[in-house]
PDB file of N, CA and C in Angstrom:
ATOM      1  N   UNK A   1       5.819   4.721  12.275  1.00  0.00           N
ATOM      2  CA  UNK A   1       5.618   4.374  10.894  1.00  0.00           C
ATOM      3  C   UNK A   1       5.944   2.894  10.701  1.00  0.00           C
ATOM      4  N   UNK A   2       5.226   2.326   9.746  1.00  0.00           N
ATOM      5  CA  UNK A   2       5.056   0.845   9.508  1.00  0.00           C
ATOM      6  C   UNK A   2       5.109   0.720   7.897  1.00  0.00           C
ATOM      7  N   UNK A   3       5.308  -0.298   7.422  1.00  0.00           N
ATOM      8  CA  UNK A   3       5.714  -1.581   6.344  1.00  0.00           C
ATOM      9  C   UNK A   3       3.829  -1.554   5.938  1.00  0.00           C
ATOM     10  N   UNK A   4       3.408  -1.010   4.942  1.00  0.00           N
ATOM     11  CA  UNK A   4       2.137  -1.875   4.678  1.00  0.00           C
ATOM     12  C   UNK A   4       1.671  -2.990   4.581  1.00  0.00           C
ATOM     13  N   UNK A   5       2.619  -4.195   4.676  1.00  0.00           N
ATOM     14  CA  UNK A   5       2.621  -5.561   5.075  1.00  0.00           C
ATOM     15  C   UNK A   5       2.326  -5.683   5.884  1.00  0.00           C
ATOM     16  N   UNK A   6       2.315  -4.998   7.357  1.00  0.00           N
ATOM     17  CA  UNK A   6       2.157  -5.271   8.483  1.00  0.00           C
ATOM     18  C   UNK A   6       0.710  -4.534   9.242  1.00  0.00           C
ATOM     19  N   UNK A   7       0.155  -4.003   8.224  1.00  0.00           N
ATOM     20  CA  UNK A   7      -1.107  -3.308   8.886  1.00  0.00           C
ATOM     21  C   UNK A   7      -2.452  -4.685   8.694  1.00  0.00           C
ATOM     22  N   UNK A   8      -3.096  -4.593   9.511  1.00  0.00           N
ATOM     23  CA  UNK A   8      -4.061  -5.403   9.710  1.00  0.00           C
ATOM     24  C   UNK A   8      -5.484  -5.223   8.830  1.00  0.00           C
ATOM     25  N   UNK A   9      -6.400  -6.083   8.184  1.00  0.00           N
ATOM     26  CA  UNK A   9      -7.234  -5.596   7.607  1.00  0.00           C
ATOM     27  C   UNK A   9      -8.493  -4.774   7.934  1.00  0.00           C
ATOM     28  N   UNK A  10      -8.521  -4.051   7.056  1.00  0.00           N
ATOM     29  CA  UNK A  10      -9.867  -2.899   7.433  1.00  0.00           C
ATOM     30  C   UNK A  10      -9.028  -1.848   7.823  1.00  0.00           C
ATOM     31  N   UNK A  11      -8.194  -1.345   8.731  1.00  0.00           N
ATOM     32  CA  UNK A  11      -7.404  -0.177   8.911  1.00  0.00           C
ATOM     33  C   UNK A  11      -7.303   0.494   7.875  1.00  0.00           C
ATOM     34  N   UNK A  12      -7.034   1.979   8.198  1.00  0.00           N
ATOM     35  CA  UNK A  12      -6.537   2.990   7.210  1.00  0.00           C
ATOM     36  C   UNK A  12      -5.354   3.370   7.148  1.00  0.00           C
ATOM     37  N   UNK A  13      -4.322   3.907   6.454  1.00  0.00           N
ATOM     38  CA  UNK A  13      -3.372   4.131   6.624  1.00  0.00           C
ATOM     39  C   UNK A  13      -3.377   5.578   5.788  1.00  0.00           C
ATOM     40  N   UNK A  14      -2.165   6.611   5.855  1.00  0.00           N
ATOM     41  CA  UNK A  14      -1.726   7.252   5.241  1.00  0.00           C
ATOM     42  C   UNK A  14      -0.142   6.854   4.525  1.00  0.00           C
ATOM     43  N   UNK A  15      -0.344   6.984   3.405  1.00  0.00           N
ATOM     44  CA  UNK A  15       1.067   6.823   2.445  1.00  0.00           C
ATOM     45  C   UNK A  15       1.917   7.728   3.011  1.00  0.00           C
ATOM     46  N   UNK A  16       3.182   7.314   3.797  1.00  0.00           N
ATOM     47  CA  UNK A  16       4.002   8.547   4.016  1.00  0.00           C
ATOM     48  C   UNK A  16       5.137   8.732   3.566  1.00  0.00           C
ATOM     49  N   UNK A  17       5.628   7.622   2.445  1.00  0.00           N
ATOM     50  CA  UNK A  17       6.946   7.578   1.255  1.00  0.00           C
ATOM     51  C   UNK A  17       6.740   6.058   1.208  1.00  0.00           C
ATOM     52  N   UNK A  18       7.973   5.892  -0.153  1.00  0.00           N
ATOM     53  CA  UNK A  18       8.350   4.577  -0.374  1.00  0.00           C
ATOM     54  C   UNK A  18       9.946   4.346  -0.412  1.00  0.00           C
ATOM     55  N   UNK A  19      10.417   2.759  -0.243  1.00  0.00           N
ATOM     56  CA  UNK A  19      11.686   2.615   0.216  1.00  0.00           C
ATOM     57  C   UNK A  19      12.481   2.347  -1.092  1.00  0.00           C
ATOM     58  N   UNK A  20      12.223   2.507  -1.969  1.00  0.00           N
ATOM     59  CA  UNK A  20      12.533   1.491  -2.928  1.00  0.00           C
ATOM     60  C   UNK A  20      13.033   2.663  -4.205  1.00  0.00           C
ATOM     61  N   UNK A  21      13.531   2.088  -5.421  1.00  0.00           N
ATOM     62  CA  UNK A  21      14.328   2.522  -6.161  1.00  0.00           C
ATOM     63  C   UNK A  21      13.499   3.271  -7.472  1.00  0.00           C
ATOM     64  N   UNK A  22      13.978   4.030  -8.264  1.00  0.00           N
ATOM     65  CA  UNK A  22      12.943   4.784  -9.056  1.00  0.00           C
ATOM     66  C   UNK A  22      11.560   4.105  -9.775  1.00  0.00           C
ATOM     67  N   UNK A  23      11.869   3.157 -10.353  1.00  0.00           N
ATOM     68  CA  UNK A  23      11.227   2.143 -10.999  1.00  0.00           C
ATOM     69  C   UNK A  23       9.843   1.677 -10.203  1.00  0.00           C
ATOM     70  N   UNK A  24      10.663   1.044  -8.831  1.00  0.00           N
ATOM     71  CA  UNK A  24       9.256   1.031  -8.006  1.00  0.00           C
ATOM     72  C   UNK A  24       8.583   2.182  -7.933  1.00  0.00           C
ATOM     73  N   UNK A  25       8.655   2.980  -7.483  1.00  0.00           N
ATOM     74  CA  UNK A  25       7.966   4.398  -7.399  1.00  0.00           C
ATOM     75  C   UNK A  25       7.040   4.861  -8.682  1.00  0.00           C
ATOM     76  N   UNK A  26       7.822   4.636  -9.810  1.00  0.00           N
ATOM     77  CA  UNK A  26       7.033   5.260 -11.258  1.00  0.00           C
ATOM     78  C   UNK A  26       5.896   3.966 -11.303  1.00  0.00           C
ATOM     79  N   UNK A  27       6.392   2.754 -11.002  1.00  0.00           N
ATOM     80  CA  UNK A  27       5.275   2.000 -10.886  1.00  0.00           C
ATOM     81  C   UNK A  27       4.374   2.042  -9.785  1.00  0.00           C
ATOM     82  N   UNK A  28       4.460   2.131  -8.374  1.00  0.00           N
ATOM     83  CA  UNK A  28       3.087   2.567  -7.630  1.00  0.00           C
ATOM     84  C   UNK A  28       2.519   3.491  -7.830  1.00  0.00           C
ATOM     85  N   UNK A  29       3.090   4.624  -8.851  1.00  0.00           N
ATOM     86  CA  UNK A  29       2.530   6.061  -9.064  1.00  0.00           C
ATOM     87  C   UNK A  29       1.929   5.637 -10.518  1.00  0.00           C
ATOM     88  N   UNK A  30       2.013   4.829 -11.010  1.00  0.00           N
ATOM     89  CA  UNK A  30       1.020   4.009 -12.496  1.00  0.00           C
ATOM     90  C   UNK A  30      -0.081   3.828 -11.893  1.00  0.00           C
ATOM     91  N   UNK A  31       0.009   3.044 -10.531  1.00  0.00           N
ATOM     92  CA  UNK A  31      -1.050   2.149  -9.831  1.00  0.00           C
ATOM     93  C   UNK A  31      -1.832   3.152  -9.165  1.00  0.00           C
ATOM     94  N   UNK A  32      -1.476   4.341  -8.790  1.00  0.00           N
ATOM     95  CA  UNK A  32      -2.388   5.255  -8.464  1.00  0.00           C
ATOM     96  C   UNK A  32      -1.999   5.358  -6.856  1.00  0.00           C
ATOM     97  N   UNK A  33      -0.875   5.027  -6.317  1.00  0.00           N
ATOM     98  CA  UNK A  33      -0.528   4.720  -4.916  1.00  0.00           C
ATOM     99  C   UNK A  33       0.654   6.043  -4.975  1.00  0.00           C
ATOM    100  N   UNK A  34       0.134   7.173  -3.987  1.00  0.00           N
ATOM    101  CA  UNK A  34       0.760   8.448  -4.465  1.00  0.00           C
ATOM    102  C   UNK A  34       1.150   8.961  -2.887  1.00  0.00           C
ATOM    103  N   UNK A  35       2.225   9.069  -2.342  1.00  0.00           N
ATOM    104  CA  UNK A  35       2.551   9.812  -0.601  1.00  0.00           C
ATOM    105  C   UNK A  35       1.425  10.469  -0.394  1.00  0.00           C
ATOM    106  N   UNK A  36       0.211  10.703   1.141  1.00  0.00           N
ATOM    107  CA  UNK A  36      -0.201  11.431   1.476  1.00  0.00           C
ATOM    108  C   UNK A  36      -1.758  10.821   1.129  1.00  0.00           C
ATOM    109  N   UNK A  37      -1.557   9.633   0.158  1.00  0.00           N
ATOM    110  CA  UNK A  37      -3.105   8.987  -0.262  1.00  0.00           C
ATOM    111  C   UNK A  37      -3.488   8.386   1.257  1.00  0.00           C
ATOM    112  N   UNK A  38      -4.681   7.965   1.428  1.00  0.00           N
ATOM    113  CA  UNK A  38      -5.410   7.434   2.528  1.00  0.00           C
ATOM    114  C   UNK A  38      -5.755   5.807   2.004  1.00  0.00           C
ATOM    115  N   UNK A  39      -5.007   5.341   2.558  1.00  0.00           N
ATOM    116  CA  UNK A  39      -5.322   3.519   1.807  1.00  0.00           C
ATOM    117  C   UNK A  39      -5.887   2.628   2.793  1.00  0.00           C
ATOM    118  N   UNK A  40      -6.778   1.792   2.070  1.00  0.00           N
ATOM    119  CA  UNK A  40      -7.450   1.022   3.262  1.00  0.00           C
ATOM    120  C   UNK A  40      -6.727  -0.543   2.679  1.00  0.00           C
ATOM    121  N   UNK A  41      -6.347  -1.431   4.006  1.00  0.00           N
ATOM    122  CA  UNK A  41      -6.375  -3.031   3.808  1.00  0.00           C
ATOM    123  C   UNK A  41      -7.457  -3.535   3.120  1.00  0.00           C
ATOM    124  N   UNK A  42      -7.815  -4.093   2.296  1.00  0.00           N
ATOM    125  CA  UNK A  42      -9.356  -4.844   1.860  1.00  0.00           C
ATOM    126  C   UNK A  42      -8.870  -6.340   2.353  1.00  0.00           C
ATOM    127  N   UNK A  43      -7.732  -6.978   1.700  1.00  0.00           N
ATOM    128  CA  UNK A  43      -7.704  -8.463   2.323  1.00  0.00           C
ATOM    129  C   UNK A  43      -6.095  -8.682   2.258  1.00  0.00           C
ATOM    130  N   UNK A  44      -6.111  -9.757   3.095  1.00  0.00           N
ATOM    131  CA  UNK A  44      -4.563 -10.590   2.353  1.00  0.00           C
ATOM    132  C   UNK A  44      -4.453 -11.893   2.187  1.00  0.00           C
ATOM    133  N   UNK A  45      -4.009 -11.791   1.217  1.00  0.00           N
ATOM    134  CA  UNK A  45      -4.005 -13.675   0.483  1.00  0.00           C
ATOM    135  C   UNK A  45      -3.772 -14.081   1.623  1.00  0.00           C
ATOM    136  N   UNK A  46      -3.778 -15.458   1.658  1.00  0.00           N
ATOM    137  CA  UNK A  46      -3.008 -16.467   2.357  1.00  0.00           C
ATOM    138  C   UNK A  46      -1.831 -16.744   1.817  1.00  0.00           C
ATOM    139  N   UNK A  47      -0.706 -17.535   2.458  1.00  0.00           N
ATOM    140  CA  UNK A  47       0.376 -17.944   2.294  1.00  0.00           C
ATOM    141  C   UNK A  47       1.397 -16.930   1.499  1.00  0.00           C
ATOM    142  N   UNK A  48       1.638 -15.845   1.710  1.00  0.00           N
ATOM    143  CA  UNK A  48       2.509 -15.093   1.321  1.00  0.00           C
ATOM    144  C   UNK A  48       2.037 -14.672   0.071  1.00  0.00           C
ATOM    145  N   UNK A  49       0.516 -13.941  -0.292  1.00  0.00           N
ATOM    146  CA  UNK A  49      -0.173 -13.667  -1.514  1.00  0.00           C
ATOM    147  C   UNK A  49      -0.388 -12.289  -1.480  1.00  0.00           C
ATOM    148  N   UNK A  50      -0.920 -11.661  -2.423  1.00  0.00           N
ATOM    149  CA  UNK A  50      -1.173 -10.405  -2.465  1.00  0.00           C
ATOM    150  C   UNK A  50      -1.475  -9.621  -1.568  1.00  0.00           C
ATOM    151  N   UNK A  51      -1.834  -8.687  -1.247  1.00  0.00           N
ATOM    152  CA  UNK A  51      -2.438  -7.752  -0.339  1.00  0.00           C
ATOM    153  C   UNK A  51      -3.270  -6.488  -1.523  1.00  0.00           C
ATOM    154  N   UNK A  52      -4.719  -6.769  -0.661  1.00  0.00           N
ATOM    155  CA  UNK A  52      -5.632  -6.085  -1.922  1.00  0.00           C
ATOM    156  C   UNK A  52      -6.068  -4.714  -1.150  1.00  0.00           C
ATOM    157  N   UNK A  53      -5.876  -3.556  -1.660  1.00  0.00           N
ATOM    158  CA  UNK A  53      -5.660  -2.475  -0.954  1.00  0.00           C
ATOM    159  C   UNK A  53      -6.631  -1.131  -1.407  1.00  0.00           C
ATOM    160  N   UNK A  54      -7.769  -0.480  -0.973  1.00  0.00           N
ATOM    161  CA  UNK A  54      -8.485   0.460  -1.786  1.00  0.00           C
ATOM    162  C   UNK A  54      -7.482   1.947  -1.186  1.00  0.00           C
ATOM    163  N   UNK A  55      -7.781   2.499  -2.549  1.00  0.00           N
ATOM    164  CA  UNK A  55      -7.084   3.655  -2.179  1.00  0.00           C
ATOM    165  C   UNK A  55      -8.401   5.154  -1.835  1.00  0.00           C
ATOM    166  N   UNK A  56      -8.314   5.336  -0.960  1.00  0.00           N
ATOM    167  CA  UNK A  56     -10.062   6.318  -0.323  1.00  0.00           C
ATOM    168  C   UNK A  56      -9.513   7.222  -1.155  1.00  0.00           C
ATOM    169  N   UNK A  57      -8.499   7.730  -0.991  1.00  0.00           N
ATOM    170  CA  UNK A  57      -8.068   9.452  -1.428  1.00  0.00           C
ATOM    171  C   UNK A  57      -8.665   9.377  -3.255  1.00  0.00           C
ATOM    172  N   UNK A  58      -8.123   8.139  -4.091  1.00  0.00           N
ATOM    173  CA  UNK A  58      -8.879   8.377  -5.350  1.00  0.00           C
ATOM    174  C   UNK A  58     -10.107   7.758  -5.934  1.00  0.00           C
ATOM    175  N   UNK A  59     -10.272   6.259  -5.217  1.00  0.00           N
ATOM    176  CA  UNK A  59     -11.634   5.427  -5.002  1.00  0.00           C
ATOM    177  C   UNK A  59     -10.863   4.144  -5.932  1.00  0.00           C
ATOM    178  N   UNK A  60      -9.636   4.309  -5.670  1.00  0.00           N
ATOM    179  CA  UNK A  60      -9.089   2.842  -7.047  1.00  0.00           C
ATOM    180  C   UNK A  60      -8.708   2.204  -5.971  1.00  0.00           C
ATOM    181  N   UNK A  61      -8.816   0.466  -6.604  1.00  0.00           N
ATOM    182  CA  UNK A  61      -8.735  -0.555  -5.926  1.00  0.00           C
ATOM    183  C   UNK A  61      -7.673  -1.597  -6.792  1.00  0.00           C
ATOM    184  N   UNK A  62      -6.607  -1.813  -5.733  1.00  0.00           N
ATOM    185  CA  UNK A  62      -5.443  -2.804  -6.501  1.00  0.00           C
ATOM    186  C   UNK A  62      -5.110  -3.654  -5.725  1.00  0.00           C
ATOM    187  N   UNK A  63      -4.286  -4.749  -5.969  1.00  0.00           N
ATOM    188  CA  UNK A  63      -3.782  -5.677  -5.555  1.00  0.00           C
ATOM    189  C   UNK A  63      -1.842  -5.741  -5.815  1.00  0.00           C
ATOM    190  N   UNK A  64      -1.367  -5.487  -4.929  1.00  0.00           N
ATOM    191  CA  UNK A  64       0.032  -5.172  -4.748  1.00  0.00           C
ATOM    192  C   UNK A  64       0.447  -6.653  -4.699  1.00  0.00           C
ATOM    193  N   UNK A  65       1.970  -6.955  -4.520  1.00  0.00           N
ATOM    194  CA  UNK A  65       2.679  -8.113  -4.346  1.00  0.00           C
ATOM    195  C   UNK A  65       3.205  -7.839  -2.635  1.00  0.00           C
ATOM    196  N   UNK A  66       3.574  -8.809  -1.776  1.00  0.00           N
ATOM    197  CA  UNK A  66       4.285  -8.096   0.041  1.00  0.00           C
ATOM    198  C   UNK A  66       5.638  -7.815  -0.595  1.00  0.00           C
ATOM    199  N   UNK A  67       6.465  -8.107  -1.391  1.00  0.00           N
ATOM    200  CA  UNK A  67       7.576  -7.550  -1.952  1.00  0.00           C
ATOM    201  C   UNK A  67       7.444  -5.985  -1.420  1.00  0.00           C
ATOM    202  N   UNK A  68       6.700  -5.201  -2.393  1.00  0.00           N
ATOM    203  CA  UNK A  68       6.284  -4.145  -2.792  1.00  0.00           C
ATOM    204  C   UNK A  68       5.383  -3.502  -1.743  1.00  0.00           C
ATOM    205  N   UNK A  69       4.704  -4.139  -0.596  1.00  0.00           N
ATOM    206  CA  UNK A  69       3.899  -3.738   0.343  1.00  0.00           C
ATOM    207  C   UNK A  69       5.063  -3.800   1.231  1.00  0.00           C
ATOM    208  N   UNK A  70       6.266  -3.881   1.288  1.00  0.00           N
ATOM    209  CA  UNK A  70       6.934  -3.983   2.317  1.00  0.00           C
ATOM    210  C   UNK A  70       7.575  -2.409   1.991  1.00  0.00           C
ATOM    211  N   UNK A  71       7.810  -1.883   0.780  1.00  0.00           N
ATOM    212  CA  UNK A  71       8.684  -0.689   0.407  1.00  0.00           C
ATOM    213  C   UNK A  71       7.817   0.473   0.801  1.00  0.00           C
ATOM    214  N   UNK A  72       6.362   0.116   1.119  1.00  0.00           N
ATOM    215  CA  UNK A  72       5.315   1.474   1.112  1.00  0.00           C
ATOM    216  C   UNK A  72       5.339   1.489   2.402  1.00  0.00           C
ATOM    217  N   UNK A  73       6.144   2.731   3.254  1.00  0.00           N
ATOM    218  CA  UNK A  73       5.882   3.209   4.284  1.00  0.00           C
ATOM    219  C   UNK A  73       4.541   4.072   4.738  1.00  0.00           C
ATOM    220  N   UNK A  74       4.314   3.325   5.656  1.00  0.00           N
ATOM    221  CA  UNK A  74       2.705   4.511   6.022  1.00  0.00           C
ATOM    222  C   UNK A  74       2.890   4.259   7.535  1.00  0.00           C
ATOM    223  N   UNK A  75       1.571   5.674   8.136  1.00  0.00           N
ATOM    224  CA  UNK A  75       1.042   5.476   9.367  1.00  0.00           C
ATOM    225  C   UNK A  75      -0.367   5.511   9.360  1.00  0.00           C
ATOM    226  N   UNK A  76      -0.430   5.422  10.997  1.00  0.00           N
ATOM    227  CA  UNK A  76      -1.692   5.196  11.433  1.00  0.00           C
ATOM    228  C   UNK A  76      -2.464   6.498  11.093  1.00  0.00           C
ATOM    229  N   UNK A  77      -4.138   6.381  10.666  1.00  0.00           N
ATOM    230  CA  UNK A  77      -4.266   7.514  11.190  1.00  0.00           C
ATOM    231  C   UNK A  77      -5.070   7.945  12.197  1.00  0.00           C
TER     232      UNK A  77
END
C-alpha cells in the first residue's frame, strides 16, 4: 500500500482508507473520494501542485491538494 502522491499518472488505484483526522475524511467523502472507489491519476501539477484524479467507481473528477493525497492510502490494482 502507497500514499496517492506517489502513484504515477494514468494508473489505477483502489482507495483502501485514509490517514487523517475526522474533518479530512467528511471532506474527501464531500468530494466523492469514498474506501474501495477505483481512482485513476489524470495529471500532476508541477512544482508541488495539485494532483487531478478521476474517480471510475462514480465518473467524478477532482483536483486534491499532495497535503491530502498523501493521507489517501491506496493499492495497486
Amino acid at each position: 500500500m502507497v500514499s496517492l502522491v506517489n502513484v504515477p499518472v494514468s494508473k489505477v488505484v483502489i482507495v483502501k482508507g485514509f490517514a487523517g483526522g475526522r474533518g479530512m475524511v467528511m471532506r474527501l467523502m464531500q468530494l466523492g473520494i469514498h474506501p474501495g472507489d477505483r481512482i485513476r491519476v489524470l495529471s500532476v501539477a508541477p512544482f508541488g501542485g495539485a494532483i487531478f484524479i478521476e474517480n471510475l467507481t462514480s465518473g467524478g473528477k477532482v483536483a486534491i491538494g499532495r497535503g491530502i493525497a498523501r493521507r489517501i492510502i491506496v493499492d495497486y490494482v
